[in-house]
PDB file of N, CA and C in Angstrom:
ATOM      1  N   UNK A   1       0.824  -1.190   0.000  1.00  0.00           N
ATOM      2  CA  UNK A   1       0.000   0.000   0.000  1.00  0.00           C
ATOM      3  C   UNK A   1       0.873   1.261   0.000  1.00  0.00           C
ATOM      4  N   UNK A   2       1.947   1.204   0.807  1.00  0.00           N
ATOM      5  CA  UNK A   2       2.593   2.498   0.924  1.00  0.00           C
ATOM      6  C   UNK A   2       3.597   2.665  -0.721  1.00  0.00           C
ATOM      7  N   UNK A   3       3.579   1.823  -1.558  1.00  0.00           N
ATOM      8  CA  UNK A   3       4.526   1.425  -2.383  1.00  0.00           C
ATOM      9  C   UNK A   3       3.955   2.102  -3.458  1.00  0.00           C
ATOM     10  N   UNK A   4       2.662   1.787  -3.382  1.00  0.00           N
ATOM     11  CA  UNK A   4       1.756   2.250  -4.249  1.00  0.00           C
ATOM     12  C   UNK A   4       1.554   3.787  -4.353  1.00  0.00           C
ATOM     13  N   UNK A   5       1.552   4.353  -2.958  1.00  0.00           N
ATOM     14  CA  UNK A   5       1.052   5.412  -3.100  1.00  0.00           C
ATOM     15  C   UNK A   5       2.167   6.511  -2.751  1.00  0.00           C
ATOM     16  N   UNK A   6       2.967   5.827  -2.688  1.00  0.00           N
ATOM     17  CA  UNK A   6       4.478   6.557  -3.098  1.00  0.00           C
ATOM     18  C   UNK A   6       4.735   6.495  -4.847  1.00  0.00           C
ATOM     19  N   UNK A   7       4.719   5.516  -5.103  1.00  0.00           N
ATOM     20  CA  UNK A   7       4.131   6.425  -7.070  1.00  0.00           C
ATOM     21  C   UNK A   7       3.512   6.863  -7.335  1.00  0.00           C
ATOM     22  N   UNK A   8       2.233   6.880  -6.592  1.00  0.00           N
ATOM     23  CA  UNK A   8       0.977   8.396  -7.157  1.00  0.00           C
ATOM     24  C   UNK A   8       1.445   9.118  -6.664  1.00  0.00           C
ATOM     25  N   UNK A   9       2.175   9.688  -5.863  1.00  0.00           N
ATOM     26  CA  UNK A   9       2.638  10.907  -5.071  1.00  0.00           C
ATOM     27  C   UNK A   9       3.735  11.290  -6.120  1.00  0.00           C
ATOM     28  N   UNK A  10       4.782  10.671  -6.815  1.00  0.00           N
ATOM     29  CA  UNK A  10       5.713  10.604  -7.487  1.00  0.00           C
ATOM     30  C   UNK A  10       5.078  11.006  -8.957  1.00  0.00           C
ATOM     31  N   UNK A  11       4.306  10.638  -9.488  1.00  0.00           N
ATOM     32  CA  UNK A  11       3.859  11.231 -11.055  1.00  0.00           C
ATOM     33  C   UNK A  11       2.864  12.094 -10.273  1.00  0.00           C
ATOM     34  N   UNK A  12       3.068  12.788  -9.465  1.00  0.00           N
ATOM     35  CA  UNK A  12       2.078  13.833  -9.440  1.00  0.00           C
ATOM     36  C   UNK A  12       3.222  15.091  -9.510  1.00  0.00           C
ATOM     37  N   UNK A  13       4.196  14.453  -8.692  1.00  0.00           N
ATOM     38  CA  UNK A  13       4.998  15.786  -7.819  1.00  0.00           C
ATOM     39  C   UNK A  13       6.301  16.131  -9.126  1.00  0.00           C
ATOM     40  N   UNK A  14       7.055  14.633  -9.594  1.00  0.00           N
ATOM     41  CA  UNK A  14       7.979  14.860 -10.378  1.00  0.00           C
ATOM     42  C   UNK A  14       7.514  15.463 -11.557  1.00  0.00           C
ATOM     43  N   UNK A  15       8.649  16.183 -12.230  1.00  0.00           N
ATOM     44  CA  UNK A  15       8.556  16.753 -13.726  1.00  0.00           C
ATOM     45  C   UNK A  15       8.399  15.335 -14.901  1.00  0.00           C
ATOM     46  N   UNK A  16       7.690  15.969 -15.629  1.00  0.00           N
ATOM     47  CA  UNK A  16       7.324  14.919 -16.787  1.00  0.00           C
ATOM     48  C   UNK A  16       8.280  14.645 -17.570  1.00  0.00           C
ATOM     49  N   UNK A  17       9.112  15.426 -17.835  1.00  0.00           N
ATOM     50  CA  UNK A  17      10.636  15.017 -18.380  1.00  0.00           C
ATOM     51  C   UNK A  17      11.569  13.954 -17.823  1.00  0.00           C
ATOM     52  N   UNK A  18      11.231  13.974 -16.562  1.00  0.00           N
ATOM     53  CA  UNK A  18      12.416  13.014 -16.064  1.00  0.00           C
ATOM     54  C   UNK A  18      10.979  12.221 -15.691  1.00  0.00           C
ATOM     55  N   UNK A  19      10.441  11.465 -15.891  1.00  0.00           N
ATOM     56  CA  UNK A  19       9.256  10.376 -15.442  1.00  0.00           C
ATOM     57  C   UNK A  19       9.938   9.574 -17.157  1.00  0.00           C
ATOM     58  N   UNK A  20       9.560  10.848 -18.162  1.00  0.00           N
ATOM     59  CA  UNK A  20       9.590   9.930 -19.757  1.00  0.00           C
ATOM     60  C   UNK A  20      10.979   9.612 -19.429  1.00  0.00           C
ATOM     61  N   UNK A  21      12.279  10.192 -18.696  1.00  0.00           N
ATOM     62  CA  UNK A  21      13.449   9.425 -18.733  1.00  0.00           C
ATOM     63  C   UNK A  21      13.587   8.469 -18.951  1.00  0.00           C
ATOM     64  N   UNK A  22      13.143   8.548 -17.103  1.00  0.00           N
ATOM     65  CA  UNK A  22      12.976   7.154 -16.263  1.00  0.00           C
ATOM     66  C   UNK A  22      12.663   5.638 -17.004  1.00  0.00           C
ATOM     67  N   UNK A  23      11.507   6.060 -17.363  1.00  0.00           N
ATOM     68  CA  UNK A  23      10.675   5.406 -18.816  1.00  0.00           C
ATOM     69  C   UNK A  23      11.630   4.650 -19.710  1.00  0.00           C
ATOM     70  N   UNK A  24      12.050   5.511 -20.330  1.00  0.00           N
ATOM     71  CA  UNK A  24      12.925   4.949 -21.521  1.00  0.00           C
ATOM     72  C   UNK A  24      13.895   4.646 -20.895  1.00  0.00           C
ATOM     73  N   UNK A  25      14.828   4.573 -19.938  1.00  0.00           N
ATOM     74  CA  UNK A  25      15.917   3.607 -19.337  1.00  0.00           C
ATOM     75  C   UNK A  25      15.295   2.644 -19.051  1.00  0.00           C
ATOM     76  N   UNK A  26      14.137   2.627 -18.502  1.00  0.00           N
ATOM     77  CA  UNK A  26      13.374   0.913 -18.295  1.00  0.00           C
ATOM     78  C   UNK A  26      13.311   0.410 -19.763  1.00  0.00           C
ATOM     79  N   UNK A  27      12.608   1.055 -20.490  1.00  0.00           N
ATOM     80  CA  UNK A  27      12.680   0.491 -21.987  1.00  0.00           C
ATOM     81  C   UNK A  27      13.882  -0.384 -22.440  1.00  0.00           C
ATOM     82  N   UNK A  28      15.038   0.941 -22.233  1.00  0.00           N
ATOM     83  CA  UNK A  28      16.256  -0.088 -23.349  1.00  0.00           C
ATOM     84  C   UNK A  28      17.002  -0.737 -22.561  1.00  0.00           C
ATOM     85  N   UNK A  29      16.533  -0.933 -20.908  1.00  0.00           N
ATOM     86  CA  UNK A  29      17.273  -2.457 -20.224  1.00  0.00           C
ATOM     87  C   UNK A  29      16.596  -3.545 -20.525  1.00  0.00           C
ATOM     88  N   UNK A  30      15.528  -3.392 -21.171  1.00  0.00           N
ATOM     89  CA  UNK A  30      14.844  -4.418 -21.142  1.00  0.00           C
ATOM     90  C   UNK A  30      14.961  -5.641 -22.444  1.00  0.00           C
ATOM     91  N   UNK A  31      15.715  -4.631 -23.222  1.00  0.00           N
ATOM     92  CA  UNK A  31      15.974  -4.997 -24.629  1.00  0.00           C
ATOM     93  C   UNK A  31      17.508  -5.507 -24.331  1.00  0.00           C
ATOM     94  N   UNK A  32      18.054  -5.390 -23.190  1.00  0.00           N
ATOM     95  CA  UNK A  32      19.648  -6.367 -23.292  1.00  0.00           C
ATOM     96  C   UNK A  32      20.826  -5.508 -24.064  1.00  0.00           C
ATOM     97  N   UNK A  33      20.513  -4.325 -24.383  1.00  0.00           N
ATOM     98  CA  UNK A  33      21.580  -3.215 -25.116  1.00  0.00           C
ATOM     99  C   UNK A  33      22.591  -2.306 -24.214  1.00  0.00           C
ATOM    100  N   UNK A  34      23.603  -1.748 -24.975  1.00  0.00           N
ATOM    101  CA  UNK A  34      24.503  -1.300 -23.302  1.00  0.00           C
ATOM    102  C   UNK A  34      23.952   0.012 -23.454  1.00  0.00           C
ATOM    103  N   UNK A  35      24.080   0.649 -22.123  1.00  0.00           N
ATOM    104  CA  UNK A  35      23.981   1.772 -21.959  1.00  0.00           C
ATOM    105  C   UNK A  35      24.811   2.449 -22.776  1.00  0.00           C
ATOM    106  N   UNK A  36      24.005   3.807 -22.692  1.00  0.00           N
ATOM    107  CA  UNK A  36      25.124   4.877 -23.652  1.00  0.00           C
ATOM    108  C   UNK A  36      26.154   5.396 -22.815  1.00  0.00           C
ATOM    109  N   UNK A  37      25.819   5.085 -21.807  1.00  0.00           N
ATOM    110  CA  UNK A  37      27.090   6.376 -21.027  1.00  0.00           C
ATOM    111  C   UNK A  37      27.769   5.454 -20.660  1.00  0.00           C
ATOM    112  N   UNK A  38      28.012   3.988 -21.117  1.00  0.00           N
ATOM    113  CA  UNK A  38      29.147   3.164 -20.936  1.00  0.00           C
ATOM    114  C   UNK A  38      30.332   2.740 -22.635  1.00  0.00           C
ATOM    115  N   UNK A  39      29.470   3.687 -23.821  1.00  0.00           N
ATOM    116  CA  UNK A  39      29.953   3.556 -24.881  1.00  0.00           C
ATOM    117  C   UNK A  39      31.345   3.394 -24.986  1.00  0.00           C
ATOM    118  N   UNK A  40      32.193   2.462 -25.513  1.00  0.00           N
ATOM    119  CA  UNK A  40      33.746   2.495 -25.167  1.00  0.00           C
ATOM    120  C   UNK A  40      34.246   2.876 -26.977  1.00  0.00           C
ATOM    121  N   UNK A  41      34.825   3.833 -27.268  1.00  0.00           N
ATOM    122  CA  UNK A  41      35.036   4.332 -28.504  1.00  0.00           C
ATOM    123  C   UNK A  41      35.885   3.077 -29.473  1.00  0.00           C
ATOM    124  N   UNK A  42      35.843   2.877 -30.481  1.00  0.00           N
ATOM    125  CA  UNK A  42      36.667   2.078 -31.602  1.00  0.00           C
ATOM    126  C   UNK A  42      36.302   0.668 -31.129  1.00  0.00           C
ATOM    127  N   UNK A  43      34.885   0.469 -30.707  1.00  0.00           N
ATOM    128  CA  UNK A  43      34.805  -1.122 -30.179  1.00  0.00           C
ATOM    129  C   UNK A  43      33.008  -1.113 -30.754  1.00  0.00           C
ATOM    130  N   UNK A  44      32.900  -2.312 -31.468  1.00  0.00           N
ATOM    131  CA  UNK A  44      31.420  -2.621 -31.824  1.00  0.00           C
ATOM    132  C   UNK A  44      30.317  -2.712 -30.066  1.00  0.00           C
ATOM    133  N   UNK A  45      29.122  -1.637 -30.705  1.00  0.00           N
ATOM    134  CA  UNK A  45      27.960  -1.638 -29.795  1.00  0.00           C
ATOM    135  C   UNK A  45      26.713  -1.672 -30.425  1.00  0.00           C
ATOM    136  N   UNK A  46      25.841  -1.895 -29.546  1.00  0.00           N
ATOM    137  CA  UNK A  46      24.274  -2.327 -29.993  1.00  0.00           C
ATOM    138  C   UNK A  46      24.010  -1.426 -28.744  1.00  0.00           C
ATOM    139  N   UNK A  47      22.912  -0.243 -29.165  1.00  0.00           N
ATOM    140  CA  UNK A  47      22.489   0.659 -28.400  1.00  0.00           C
ATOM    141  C   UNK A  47      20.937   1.039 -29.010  1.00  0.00           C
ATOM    142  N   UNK A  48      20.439   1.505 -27.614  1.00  0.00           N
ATOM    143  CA  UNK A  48      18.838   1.287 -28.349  1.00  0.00           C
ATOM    144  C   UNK A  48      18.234   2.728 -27.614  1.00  0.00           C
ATOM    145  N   UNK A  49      17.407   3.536 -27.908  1.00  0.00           N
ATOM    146  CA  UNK A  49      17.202   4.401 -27.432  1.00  0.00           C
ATOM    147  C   UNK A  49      15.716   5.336 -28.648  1.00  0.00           C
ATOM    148  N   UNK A  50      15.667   6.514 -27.756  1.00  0.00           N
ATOM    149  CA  UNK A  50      14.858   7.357 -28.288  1.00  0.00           C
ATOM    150  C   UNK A  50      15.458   8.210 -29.524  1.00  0.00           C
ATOM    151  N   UNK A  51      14.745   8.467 -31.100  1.00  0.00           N
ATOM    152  CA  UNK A  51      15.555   9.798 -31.923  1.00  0.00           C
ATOM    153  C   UNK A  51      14.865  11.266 -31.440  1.00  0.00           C
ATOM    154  N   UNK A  52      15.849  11.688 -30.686  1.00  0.00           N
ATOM    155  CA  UNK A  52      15.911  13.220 -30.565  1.00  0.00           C
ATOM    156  C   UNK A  52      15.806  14.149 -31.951  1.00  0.00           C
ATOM    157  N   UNK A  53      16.793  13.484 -32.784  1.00  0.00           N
ATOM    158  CA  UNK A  53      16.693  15.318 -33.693  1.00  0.00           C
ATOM    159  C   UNK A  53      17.436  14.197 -35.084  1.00  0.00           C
ATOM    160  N   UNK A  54      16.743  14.638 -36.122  1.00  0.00           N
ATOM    161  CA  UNK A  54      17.390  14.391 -37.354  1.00  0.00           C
ATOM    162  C   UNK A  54      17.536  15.613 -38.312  1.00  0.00           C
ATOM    163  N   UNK A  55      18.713  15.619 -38.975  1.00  0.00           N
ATOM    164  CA  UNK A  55      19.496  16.320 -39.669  1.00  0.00           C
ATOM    165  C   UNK A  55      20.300  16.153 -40.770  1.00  0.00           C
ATOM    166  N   UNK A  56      20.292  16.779 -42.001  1.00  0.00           N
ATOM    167  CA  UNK A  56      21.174  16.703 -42.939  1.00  0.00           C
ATOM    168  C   UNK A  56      22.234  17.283 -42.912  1.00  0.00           C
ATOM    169  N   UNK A  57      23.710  17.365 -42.871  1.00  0.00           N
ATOM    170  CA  UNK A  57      24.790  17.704 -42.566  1.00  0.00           C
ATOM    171  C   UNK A  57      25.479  17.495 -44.013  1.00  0.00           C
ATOM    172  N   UNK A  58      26.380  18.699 -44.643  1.00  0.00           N
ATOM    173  CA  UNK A  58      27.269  18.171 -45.381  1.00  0.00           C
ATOM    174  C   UNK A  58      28.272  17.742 -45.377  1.00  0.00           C
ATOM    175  N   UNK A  59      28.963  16.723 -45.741  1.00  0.00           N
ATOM    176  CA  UNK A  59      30.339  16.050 -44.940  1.00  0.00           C
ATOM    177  C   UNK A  59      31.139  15.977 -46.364  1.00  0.00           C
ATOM    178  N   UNK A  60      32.075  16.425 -46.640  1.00  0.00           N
ATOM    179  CA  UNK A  60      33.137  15.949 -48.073  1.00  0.00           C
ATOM    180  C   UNK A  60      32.136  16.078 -48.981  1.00  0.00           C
ATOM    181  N   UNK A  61      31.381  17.266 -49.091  1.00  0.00           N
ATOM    182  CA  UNK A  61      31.280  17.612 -50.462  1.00  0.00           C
ATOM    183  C   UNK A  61      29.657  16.631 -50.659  1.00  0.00           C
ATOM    184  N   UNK A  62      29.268  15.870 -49.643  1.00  0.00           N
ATOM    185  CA  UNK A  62      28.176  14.872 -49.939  1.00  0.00           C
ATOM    186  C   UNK A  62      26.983  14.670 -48.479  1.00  0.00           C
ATOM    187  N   UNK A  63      26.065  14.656 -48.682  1.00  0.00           N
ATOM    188  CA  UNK A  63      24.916  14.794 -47.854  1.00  0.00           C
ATOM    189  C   UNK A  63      25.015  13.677 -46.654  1.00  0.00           C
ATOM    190  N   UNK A  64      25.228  14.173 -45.804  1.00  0.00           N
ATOM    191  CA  UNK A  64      24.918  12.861 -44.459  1.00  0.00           C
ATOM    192  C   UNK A  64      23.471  13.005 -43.630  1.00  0.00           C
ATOM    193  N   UNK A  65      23.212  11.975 -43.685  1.00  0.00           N
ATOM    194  CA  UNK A  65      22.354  12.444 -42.332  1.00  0.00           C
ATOM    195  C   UNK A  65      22.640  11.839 -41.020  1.00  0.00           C
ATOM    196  N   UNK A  66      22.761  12.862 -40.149  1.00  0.00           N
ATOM    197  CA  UNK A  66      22.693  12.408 -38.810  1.00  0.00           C
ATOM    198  C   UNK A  66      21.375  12.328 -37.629  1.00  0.00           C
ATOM    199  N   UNK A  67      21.727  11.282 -37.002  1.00  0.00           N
ATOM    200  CA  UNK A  67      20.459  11.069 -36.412  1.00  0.00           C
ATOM    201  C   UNK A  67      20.622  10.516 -34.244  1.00  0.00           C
ATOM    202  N   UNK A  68      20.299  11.626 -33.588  1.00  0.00           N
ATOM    203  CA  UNK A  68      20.807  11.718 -32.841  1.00  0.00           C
ATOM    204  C   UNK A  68      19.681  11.203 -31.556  1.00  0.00           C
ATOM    205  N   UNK A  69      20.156   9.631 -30.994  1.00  0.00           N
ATOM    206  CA  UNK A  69      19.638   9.356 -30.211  1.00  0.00           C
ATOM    207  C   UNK A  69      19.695   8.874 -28.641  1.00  0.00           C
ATOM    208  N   UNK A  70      19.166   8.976 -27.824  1.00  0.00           N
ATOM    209  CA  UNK A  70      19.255   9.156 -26.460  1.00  0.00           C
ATOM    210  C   UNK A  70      18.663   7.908 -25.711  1.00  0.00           C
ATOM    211  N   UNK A  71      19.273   7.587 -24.766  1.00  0.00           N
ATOM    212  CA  UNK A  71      18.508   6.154 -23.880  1.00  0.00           C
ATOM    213  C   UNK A  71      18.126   6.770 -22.762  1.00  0.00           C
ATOM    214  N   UNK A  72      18.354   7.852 -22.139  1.00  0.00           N
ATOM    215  CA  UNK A  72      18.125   8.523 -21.237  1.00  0.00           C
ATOM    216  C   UNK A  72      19.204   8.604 -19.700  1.00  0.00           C
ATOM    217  N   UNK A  73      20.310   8.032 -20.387  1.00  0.00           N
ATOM    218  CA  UNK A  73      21.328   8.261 -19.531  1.00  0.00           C
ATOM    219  C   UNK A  73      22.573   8.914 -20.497  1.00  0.00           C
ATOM    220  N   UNK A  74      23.018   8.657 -21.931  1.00  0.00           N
ATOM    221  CA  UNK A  74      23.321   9.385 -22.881  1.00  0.00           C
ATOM    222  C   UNK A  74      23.219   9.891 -23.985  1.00  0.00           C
ATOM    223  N   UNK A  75      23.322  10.094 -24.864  1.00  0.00           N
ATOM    224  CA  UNK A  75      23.259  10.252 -26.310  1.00  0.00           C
ATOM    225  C   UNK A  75      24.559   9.668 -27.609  1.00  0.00           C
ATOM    226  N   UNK A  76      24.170   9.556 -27.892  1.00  0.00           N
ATOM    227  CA  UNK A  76      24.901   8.785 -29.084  1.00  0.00           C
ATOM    228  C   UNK A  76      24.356   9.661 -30.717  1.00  0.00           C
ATOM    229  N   UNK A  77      24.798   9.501 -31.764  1.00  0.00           N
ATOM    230  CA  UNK A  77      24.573  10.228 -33.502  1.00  0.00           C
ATOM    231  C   UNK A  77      25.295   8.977 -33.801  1.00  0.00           C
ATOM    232  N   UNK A  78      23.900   8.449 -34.476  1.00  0.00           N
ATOM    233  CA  UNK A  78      24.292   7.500 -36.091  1.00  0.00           C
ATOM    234  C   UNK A  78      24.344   8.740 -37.180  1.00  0.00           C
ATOM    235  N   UNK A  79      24.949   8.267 -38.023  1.00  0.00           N
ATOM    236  CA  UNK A  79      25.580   9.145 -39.130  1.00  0.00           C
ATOM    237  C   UNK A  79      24.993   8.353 -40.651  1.00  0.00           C
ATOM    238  N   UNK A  80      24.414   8.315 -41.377  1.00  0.00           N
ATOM    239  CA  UNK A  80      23.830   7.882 -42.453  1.00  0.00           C
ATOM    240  C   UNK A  80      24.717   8.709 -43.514  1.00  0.00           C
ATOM    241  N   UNK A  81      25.883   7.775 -44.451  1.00  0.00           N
ATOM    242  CA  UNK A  81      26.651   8.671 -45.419  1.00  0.00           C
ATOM    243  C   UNK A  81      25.787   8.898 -47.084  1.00  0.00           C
ATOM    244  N   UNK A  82      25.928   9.868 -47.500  1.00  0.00           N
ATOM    245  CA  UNK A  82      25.219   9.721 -48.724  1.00  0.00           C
ATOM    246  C   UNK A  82      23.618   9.646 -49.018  1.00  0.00           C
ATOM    247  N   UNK A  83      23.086   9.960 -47.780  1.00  0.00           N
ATOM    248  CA  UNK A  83      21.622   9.685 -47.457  1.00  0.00           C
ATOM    249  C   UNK A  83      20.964  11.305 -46.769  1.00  0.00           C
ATOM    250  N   UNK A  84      19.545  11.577 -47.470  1.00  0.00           N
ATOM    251  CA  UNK A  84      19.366  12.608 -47.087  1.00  0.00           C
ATOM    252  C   UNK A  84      17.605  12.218 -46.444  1.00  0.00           C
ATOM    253  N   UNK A  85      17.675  11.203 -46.200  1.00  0.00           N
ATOM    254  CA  UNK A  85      16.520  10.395 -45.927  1.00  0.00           C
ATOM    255  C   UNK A  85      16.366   8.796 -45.536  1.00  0.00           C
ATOM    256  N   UNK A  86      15.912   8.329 -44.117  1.00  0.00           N
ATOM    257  CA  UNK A  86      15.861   7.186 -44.280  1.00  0.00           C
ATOM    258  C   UNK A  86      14.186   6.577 -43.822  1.00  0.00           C
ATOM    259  N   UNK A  87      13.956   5.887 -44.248  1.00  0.00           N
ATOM    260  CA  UNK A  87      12.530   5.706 -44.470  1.00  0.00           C
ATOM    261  C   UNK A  87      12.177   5.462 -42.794  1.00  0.00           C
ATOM    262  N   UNK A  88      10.759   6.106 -42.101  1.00  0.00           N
ATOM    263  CA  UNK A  88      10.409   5.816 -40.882  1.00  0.00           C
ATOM    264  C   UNK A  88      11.369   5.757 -39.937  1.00  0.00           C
ATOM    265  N   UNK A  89      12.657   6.988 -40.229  1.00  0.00           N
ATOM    266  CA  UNK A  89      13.238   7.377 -39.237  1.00  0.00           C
ATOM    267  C   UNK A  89      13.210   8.788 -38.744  1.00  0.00           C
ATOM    268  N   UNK A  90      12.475   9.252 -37.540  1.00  0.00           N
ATOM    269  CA  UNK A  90      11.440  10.471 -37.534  1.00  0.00           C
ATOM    270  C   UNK A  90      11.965  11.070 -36.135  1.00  0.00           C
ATOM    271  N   UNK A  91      11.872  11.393 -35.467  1.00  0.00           N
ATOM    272  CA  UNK A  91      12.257  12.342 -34.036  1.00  0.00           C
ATOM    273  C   UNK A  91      10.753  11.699 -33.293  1.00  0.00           C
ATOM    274  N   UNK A  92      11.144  10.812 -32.007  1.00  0.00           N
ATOM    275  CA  UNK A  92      10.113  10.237 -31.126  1.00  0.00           C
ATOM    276  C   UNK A  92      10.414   8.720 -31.887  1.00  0.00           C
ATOM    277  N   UNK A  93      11.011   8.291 -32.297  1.00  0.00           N
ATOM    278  CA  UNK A  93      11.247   6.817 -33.084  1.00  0.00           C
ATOM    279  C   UNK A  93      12.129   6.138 -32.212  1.00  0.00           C
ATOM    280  N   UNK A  94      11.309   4.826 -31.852  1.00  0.00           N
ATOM    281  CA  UNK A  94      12.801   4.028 -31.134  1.00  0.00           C
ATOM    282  C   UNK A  94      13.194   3.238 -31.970  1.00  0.00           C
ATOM    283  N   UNK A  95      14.946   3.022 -31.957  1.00  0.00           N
ATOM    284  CA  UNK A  95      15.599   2.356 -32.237  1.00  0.00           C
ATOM    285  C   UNK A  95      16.685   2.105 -31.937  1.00  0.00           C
ATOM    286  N   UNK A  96      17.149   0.597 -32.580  1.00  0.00           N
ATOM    287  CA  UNK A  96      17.959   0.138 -32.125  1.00  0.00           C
ATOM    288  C   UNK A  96      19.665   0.120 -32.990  1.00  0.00           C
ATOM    289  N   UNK A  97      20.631   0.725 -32.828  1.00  0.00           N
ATOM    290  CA  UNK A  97      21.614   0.983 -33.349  1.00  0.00           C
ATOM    291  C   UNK A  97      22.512  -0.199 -33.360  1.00  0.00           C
ATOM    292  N   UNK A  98      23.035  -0.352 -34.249  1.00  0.00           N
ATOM    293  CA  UNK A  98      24.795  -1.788 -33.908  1.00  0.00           C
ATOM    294  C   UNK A  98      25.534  -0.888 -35.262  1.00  0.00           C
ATOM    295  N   UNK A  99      26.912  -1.118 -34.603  1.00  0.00           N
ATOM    296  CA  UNK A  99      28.188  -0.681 -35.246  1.00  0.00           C
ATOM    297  C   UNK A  99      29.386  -0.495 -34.285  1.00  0.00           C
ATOM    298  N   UNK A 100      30.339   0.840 -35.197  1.00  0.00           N
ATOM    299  CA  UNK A 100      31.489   1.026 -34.322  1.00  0.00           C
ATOM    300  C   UNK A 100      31.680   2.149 -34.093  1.00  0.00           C
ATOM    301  N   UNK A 101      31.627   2.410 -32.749  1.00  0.00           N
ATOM    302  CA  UNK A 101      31.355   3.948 -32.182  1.00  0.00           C
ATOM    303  C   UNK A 101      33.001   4.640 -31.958  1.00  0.00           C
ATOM    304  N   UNK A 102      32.672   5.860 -32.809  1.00  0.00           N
ATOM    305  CA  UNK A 102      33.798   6.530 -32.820  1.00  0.00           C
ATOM    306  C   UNK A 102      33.491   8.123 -31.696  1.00  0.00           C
ATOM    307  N   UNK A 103      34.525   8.488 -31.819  1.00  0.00           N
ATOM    308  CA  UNK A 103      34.164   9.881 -31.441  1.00  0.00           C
ATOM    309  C   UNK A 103      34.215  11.190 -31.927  1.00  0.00           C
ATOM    310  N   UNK A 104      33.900  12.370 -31.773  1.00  0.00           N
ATOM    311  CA  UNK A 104      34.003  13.543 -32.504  1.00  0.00           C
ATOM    312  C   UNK A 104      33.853  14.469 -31.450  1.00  0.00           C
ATOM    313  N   UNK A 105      35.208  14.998 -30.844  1.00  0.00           N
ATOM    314  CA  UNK A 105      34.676  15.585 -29.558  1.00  0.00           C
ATOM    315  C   UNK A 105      34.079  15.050 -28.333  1.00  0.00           C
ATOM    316  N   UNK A 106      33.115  15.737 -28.265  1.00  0.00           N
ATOM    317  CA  UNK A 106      32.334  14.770 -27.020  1.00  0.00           C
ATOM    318  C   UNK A 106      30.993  14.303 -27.328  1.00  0.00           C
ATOM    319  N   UNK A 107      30.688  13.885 -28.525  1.00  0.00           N
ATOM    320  CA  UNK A 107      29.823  12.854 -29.153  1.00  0.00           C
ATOM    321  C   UNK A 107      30.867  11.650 -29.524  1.00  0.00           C
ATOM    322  N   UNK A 108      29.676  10.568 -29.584  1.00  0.00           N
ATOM    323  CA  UNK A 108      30.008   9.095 -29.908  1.00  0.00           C
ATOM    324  C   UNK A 108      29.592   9.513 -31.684  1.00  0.00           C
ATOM    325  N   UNK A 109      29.818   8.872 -32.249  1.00  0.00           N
ATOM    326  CA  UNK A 109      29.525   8.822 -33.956  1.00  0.00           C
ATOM    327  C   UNK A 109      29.215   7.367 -34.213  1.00  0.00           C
ATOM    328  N   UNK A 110      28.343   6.737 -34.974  1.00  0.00           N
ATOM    329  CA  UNK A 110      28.700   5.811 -35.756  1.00  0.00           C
ATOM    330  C   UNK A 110      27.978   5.814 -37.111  1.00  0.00           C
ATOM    331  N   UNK A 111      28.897   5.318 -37.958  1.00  0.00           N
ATOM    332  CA  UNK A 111      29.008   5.572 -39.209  1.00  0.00           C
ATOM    333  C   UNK A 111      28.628   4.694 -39.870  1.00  0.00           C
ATOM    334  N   UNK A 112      27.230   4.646 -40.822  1.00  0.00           N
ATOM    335  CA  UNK A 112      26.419   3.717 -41.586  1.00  0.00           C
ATOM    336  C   UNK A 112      26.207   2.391 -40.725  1.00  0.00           C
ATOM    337  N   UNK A 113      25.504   2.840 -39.407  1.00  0.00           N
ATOM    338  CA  UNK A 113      24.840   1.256 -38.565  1.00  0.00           C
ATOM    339  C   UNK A 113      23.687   0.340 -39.117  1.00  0.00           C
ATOM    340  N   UNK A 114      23.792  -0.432 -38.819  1.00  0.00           N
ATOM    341  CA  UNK A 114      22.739  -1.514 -38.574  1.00  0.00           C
ATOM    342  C   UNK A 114      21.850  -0.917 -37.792  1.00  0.00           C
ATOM    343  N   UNK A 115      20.336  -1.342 -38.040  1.00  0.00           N
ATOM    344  CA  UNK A 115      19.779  -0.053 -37.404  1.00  0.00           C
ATOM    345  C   UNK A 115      18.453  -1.037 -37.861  1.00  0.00           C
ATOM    346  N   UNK A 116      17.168  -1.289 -36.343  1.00  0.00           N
ATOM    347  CA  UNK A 116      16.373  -1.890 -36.426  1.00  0.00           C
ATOM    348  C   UNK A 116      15.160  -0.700 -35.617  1.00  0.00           C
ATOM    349  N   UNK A 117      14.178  -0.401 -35.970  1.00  0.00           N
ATOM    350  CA  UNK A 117      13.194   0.226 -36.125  1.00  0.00           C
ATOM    351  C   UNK A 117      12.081  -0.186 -34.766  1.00  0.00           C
ATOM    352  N   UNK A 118      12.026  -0.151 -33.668  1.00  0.00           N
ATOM    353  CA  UNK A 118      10.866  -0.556 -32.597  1.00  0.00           C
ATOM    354  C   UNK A 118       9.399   0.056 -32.750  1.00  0.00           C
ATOM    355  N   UNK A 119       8.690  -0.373 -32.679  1.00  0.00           N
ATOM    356  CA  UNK A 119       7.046   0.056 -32.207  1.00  0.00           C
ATOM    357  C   UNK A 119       7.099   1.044 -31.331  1.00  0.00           C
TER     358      UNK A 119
END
């Protein structure tokens, strides 16, 4: 009883931003993927998370798109080379990333992933 009503007290009182966090870290443990904020650079990962923001970027003269997504402990940008569009990949889209995470500063990068689409 008290368990209970210590979470109605909790989605009443907390901000809705950090509840959808919360949320989506339950989500992508549940799926067996590593966290983002354990990403280890120049080593293959499978990361699964929310798309924040998509973007066309020009890189060498040729269209990339980047696509920048969050598990709710970090963020990570898949990088799509030569692509100024990828079908049912939208901002609020979960998915699931595999490749080899590089860095650029203080973003992770990865460059043309494997990339599976969630409900």
């Amino acid at each position: 009883m008290v368990v209970a009503l210590r979470k109605v007290v909790d989605r009443f009182t907390k901000p809705v931003e950090e509840l959808d966090r919360a949320a989506l870290v339950q989500f992508c443990d549940a799926l067996g993927v590593i966290p983002m904020d354990t990403i280890v650079e120049r080593r293959p990962v499978r990361i699964a998370g929310e798309i924040t923001s998509v973007r066309i970027v020009p890189r060498a003269g040729a269209p990339a798109l980047e696509v920048t997504l969050s598990d709710g402990r970090g963020a990570a940008t898949a990088v799509f080379l030569g692509r100024r569009k990828v079908a049912g990949v939208n901002p609020g889209r979960r998915i699931i990333v595999e490749g080899v995470a590089g860095r650029a500063g203080t973003r992770y990068l990865i460059f043309n992933p494997f990339y599976t689409l969630l409900p």
